[in-house]
Every structure is written in C-alpha cells, then in structure tokens.
PDB file of N, CA and C in Angstrom:
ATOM      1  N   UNK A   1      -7.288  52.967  23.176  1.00  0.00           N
ATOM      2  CA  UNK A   1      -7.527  51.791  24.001  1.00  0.00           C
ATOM      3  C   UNK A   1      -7.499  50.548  23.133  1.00  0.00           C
ATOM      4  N   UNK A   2      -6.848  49.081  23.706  1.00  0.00           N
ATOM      5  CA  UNK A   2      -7.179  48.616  22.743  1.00  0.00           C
ATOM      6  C   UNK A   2      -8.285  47.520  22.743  1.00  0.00           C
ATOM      7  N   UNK A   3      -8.592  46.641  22.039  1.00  0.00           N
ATOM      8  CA  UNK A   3      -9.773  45.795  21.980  1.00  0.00           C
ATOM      9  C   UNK A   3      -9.550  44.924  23.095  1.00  0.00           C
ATOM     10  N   UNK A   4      -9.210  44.345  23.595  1.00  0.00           N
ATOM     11  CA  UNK A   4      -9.236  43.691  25.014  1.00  0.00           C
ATOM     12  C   UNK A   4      -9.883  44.924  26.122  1.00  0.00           C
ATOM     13  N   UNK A   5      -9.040  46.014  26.420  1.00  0.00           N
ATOM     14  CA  UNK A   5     -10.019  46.273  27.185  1.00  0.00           C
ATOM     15  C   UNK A   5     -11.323  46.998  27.086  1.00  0.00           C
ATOM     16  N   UNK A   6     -11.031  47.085  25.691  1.00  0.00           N
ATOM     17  CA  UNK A   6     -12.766  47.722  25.360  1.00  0.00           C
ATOM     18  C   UNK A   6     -13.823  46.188  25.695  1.00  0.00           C
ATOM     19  N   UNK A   7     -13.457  45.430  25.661  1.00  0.00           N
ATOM     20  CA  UNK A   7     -14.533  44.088  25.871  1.00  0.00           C
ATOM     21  C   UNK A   7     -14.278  44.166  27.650  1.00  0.00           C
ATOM     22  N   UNK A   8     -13.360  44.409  28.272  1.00  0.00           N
ATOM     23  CA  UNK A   8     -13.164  44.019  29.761  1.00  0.00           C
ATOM     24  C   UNK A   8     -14.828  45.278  30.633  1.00  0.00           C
ATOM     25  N   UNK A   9     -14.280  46.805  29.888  1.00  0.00           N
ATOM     26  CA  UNK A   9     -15.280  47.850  30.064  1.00  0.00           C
ATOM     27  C   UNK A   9     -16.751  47.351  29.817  1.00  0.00           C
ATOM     28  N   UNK A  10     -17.051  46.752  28.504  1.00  0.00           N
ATOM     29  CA  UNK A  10     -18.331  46.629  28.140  1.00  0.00           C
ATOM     30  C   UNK A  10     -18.955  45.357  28.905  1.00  0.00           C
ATOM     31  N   UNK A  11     -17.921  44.961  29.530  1.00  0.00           N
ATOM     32  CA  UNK A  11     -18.213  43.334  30.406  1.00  0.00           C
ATOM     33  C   UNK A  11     -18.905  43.918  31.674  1.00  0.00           C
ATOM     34  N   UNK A  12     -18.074  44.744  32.055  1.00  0.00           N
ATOM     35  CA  UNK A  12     -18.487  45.762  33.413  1.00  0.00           C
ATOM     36  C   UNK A  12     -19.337  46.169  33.312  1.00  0.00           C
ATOM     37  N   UNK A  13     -19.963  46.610  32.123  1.00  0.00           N
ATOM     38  CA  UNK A  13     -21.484  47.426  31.921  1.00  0.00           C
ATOM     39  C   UNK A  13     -22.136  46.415  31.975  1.00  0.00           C
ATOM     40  N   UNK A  14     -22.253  45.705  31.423  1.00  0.00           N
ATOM     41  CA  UNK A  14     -23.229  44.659  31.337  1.00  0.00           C
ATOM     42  C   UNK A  14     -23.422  43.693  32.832  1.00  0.00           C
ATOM     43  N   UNK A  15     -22.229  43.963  33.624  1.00  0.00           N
ATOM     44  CA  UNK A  15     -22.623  42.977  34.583  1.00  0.00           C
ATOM     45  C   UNK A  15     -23.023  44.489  35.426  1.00  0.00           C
ATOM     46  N   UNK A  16     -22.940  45.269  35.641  1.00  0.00           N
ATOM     47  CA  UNK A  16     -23.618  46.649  36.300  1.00  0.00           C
ATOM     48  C   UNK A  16     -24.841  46.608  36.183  1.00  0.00           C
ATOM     49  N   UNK A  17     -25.370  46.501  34.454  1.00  0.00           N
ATOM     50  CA  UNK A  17     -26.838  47.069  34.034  1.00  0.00           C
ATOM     51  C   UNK A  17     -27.929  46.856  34.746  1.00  0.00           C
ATOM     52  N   UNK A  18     -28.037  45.663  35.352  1.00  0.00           N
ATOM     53  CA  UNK A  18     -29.075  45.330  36.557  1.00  0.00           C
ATOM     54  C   UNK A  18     -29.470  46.209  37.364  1.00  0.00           C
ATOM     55  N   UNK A  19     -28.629  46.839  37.807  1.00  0.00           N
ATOM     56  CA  UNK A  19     -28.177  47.251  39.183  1.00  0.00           C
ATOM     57  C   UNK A  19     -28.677  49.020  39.002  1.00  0.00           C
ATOM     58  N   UNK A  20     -28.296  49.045  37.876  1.00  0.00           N
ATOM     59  CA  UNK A  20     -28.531  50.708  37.645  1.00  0.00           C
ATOM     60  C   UNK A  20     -30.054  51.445  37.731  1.00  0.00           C
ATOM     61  N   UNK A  21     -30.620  50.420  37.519  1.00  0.00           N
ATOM     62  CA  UNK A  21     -32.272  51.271  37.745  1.00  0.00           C
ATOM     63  C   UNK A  21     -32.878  51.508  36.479  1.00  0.00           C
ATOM     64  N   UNK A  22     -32.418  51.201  35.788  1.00  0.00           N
ATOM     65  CA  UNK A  22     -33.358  51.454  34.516  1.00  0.00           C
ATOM     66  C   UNK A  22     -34.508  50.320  34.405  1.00  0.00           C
ATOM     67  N   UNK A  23     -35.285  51.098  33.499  1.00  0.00           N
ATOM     68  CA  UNK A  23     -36.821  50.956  33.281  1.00  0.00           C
ATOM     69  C   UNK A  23     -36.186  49.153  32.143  1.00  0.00           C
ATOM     70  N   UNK A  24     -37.015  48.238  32.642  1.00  0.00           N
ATOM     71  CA  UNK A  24     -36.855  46.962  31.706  1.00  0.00           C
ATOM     72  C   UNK A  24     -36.876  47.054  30.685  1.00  0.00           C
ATOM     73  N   UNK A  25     -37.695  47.976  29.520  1.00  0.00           N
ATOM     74  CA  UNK A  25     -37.165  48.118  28.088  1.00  0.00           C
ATOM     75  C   UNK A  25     -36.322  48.408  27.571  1.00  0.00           C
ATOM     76  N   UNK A  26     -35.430  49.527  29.023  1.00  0.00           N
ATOM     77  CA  UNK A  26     -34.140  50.401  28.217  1.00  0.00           C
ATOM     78  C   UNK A  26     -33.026  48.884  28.760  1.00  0.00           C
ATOM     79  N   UNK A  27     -33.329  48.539  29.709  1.00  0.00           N
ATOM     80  CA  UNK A  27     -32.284  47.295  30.192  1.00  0.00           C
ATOM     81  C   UNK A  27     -32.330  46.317  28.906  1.00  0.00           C
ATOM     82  N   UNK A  28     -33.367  45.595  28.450  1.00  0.00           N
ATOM     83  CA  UNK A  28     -33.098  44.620  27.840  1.00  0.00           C
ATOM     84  C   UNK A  28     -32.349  45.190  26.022  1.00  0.00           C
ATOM     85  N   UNK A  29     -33.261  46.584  25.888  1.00  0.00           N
ATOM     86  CA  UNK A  29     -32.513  46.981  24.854  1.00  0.00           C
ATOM     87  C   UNK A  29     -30.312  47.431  24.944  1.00  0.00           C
ATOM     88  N   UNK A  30     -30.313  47.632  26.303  1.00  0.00           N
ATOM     89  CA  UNK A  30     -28.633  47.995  26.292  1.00  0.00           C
ATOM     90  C   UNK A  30     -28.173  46.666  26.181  1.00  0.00           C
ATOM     91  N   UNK A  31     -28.899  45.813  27.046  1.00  0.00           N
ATOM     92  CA  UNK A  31     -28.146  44.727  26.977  1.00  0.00           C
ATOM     93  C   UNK A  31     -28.155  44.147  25.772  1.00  0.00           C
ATOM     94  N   UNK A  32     -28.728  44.175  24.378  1.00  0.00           N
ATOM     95  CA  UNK A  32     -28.459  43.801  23.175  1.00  0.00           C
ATOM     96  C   UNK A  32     -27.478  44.374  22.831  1.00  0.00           C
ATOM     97  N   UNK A  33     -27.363  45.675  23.166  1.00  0.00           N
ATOM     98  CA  UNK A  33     -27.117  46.445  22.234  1.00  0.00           C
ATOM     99  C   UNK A  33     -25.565  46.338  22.924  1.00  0.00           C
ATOM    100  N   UNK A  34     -24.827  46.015  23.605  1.00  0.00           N
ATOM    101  CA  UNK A  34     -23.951  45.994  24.551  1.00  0.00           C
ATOM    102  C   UNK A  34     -23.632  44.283  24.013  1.00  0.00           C
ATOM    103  N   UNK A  35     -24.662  43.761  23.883  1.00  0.00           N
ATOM    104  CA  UNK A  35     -23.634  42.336  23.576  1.00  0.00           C
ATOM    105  C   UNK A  35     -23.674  41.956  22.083  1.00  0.00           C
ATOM    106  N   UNK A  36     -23.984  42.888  21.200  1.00  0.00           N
ATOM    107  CA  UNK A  36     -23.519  43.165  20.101  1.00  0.00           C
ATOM    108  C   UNK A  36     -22.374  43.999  19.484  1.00  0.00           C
ATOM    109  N   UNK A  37     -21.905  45.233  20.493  1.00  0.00           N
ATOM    110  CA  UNK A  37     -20.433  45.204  20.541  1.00  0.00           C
ATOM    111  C   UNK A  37     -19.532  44.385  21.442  1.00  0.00           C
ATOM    112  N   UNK A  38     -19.950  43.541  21.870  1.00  0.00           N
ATOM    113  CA  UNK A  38     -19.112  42.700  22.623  1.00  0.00           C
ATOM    114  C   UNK A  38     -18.677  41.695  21.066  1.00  0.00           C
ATOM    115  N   UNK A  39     -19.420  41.307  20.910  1.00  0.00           N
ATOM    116  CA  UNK A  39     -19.131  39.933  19.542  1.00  0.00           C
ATOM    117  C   UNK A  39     -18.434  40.888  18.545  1.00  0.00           C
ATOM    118  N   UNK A  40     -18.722  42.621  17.975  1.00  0.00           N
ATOM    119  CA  UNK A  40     -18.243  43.019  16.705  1.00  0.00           C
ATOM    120  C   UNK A  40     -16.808  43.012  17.729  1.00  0.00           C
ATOM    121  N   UNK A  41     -15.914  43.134  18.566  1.00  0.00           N
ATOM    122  CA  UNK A  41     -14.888  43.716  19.254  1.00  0.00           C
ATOM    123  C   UNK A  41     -13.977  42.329  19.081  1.00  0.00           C
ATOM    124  N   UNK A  42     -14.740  41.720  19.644  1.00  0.00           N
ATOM    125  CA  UNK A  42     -13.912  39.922  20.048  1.00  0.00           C
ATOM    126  C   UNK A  42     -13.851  39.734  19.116  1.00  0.00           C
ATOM    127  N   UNK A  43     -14.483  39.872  17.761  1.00  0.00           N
ATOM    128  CA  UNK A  43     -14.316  38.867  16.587  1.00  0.00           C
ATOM    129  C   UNK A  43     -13.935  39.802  15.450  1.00  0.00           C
ATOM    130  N   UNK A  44     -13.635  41.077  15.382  1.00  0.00           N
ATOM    131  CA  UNK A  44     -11.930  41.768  15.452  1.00  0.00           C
ATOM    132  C   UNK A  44     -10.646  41.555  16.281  1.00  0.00           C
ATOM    133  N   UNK A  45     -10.377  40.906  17.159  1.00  0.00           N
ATOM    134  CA  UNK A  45      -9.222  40.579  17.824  1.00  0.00           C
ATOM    135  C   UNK A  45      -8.357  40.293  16.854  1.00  0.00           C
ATOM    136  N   UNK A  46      -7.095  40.473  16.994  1.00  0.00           N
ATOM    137  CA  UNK A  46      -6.627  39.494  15.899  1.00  0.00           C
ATOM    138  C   UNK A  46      -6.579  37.748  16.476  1.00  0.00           C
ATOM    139  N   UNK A  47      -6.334  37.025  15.397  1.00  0.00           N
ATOM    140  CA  UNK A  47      -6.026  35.623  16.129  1.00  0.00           C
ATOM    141  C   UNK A  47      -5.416  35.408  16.442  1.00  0.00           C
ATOM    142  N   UNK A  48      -5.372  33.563  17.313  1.00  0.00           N
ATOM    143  CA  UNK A  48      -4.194  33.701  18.061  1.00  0.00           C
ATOM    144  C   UNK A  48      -2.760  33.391  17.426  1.00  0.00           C
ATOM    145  N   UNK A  49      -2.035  32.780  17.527  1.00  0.00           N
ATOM    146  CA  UNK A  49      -0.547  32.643  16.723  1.00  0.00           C
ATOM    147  C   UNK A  49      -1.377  31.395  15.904  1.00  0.00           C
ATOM    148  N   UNK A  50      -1.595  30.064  17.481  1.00  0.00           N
ATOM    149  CA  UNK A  50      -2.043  29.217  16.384  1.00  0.00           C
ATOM    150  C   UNK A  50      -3.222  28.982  15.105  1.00  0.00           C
ATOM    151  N   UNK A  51      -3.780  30.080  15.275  1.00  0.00           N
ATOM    152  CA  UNK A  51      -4.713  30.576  14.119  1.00  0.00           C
ATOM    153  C   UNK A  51      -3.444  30.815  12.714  1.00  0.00           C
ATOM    154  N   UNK A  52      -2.796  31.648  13.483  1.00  0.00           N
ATOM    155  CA  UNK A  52      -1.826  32.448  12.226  1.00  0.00           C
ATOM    156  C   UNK A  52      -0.900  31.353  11.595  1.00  0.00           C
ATOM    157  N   UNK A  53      -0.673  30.673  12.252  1.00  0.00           N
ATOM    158  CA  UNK A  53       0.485  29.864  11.971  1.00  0.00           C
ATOM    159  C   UNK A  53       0.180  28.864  10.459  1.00  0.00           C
ATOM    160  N   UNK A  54       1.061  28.768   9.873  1.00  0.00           N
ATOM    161  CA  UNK A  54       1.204  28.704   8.313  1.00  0.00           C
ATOM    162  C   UNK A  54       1.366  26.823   8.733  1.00  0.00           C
ATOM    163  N   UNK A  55       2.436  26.652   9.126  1.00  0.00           N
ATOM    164  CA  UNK A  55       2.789  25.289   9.696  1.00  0.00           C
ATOM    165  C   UNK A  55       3.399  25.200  10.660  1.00  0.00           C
ATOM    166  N   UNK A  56       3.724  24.256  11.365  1.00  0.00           N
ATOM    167  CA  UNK A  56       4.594  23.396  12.776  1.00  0.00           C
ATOM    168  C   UNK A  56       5.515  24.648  12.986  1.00  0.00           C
ATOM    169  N   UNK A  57       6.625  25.614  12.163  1.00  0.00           N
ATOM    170  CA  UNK A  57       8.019  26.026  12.238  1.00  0.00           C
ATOM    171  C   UNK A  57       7.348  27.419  12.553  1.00  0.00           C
ATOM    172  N   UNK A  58       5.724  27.607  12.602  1.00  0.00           N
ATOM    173  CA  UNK A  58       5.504  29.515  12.977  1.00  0.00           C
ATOM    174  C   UNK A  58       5.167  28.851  14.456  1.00  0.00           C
ATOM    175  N   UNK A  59       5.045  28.050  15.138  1.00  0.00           N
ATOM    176  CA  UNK A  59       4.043  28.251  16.296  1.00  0.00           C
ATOM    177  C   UNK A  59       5.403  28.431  17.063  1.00  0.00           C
ATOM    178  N   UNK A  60       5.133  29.333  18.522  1.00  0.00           N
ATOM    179  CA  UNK A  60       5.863  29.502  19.545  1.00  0.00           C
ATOM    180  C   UNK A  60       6.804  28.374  20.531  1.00  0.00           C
ATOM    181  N   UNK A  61       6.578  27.244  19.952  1.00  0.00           N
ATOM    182  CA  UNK A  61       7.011  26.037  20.674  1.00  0.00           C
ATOM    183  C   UNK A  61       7.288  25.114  19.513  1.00  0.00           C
ATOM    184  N   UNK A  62       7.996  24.090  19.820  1.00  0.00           N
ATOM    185  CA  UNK A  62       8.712  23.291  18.786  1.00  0.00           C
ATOM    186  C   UNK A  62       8.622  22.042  19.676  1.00  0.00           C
ATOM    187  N   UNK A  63       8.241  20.665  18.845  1.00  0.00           N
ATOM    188  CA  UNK A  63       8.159  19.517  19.652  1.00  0.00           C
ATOM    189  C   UNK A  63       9.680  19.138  19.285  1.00  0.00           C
ATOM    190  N   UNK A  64       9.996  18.361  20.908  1.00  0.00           N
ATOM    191  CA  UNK A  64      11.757  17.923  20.135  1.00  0.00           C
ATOM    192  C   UNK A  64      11.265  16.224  19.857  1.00  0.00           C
ATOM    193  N   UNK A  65      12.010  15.944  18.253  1.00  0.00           N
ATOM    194  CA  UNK A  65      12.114  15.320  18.256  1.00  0.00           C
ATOM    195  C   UNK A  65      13.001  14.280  17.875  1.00  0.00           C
ATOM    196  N   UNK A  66      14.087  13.158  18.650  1.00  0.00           N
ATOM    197  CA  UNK A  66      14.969  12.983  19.309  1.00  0.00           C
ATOM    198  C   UNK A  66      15.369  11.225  18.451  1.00  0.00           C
ATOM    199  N   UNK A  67      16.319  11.147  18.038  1.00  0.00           N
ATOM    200  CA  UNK A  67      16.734   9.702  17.270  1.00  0.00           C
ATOM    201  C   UNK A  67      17.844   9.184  18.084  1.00  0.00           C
ATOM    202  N   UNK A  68      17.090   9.161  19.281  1.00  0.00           N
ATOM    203  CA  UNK A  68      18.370   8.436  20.360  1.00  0.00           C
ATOM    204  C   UNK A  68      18.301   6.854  20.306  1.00  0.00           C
ATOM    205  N   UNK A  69      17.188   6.283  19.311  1.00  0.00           N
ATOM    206  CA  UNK A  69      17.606   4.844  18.951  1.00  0.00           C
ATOM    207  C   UNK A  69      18.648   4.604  18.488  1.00  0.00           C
ATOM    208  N   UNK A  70      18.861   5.723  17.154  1.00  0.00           N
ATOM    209  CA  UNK A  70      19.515   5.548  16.847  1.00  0.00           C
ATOM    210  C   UNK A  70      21.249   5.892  16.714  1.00  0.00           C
ATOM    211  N   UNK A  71      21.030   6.384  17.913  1.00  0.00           N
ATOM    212  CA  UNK A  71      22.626   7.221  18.808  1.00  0.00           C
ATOM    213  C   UNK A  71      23.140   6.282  19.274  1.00  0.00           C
ATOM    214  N   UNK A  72      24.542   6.016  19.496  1.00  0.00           N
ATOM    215  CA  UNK A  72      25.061   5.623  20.797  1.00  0.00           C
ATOM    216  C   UNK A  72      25.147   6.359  21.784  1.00  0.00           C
ATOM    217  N   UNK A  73      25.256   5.992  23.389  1.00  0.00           N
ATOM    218  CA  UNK A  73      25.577   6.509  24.530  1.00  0.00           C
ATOM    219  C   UNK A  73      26.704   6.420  24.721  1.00  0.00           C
ATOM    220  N   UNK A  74      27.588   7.484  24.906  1.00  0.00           N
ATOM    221  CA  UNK A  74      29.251   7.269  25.480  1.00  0.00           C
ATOM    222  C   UNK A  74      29.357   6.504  26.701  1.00  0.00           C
ATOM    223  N   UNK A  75      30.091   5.499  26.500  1.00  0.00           N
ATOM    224  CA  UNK A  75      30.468   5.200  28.185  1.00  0.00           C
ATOM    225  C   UNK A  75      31.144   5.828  29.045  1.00  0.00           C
ATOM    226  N   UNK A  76      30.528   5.505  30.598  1.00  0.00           N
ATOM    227  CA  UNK A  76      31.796   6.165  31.820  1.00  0.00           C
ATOM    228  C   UNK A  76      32.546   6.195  31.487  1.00  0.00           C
ATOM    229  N   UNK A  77      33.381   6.996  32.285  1.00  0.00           N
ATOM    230  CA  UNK A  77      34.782   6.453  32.572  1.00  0.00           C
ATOM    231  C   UNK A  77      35.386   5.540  33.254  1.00  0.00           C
ATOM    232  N   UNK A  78      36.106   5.013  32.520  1.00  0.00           N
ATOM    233  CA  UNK A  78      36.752   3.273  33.128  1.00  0.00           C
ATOM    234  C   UNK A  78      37.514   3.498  34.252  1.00  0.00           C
ATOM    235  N   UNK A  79      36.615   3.520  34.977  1.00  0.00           N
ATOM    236  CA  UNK A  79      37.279   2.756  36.332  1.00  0.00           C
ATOM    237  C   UNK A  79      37.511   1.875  37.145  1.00  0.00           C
ATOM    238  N   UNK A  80      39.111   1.482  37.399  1.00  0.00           N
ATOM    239  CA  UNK A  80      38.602  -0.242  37.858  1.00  0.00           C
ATOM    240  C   UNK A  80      38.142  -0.735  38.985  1.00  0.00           C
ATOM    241  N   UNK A  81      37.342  -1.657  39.172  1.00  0.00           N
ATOM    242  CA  UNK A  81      36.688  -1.939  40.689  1.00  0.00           C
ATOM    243  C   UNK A  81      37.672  -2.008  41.651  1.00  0.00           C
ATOM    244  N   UNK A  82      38.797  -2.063  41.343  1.00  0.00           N
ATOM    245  CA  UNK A  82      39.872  -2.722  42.309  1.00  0.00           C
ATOM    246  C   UNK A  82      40.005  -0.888  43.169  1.00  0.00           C
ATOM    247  N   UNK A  83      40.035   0.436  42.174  1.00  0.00           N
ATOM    248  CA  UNK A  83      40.051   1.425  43.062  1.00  0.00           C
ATOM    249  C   UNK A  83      38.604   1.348  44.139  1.00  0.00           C
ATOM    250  N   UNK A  84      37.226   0.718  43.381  1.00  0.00           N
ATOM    251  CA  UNK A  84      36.622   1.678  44.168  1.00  0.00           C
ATOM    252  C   UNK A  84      36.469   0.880  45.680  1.00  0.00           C
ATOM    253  N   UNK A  85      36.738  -0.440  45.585  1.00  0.00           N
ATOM    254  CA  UNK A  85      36.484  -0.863  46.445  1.00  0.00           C
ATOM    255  C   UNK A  85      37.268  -0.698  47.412  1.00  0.00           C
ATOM    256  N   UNK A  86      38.772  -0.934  46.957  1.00  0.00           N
ATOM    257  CA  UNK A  86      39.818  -0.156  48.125  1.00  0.00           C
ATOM    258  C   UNK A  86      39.500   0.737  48.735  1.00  0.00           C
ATOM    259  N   UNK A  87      38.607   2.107  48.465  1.00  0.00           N
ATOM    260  CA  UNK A  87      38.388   3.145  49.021  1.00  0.00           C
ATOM    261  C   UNK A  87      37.216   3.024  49.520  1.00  0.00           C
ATOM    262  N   UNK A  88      36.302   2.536  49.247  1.00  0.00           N
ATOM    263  CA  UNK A  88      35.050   1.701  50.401  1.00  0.00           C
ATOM    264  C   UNK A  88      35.920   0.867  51.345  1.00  0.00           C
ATOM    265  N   UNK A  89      36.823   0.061  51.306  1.00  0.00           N
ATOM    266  CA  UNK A  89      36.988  -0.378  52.427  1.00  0.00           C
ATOM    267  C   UNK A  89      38.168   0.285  53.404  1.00  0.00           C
ATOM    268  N   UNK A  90      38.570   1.324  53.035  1.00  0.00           N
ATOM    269  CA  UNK A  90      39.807   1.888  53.810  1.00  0.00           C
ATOM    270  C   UNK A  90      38.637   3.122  54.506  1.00  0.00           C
ATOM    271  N   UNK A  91      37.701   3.517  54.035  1.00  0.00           N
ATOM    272  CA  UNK A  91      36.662   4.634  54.676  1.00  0.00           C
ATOM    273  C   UNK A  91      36.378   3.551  55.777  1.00  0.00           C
ATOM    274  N   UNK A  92      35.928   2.214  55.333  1.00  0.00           N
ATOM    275  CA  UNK A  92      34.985   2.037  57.315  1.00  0.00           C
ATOM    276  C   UNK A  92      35.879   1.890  58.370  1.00  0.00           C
TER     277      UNK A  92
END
C-alpha cells in the first residue's frame, strides 16, 4: 500500500474512533497514538516536485518569456482599398 493511502485509512480511524465505544482512556490514548502515525507517514511522503526542484528548468511548467518589443510584426497582406470596397459595394 502506499503512503497516501495509509494516511487516507488512519484518517478513517480516527474520524470513526468516537463512534466505536471505547472506554475514554483507550480513545484518547488511540487517538495519540493514531495521530502520531499520521505525522511519521506524511512527513515520509516524498516531496513535492517544487520541493525537489534544483532551479526554474526542473519544475513542471516553464514561464514564457517573450521579446516581442523587440520583434517586428509582419504586415497583412497588401490589399488595395480600391478591391475591397468594390466588393462592399457590388454585395448591397
């Protein structure tokens, strides 16, 4: 099994333990004792990427970043007004 759902199980016990009938000493003792493998489990997880990550080039996502100041934009294509308007006015 692995450590996620061993914490999902021990979550379930613990939100059960109420409920089960035990005598208040054995309750408050599981419930230590239950949320002390909860913390040794979680804090074996491994970490997350961005824990792992060395710099910017390990994490799962990459910011773009873009020197379109300093680009030109191609222009349209040259077309002369004289077509488009002919064909706006021969449509009405």
């Amino acid at each position: 099994m692995s450590k996620r759902q061993w914490l999902i199980i021990f979550g379930v016990i613990v939100v059960a333990l109420p409920f089960l009938g035990f005598p208040l000493n054995w309750n408050a003792a599981f419930s230590v004792a239950l949320g002390l493998l909860i913390i040794i489990v979680a804090y074996r997880i491994a970490p997350t990427t961005e824990a792992m990550a060395t710099n910017s080039e390990d994490l799962p996502y990459a910011e773009h970043h873009s020197d379109i100041a300093t680009k030109t934009i191609p222009k349209q294509a040259n077309i002369p007004e004289e077509s488009i308007t002919s064909d706006s006015q021969s449509n009405q």
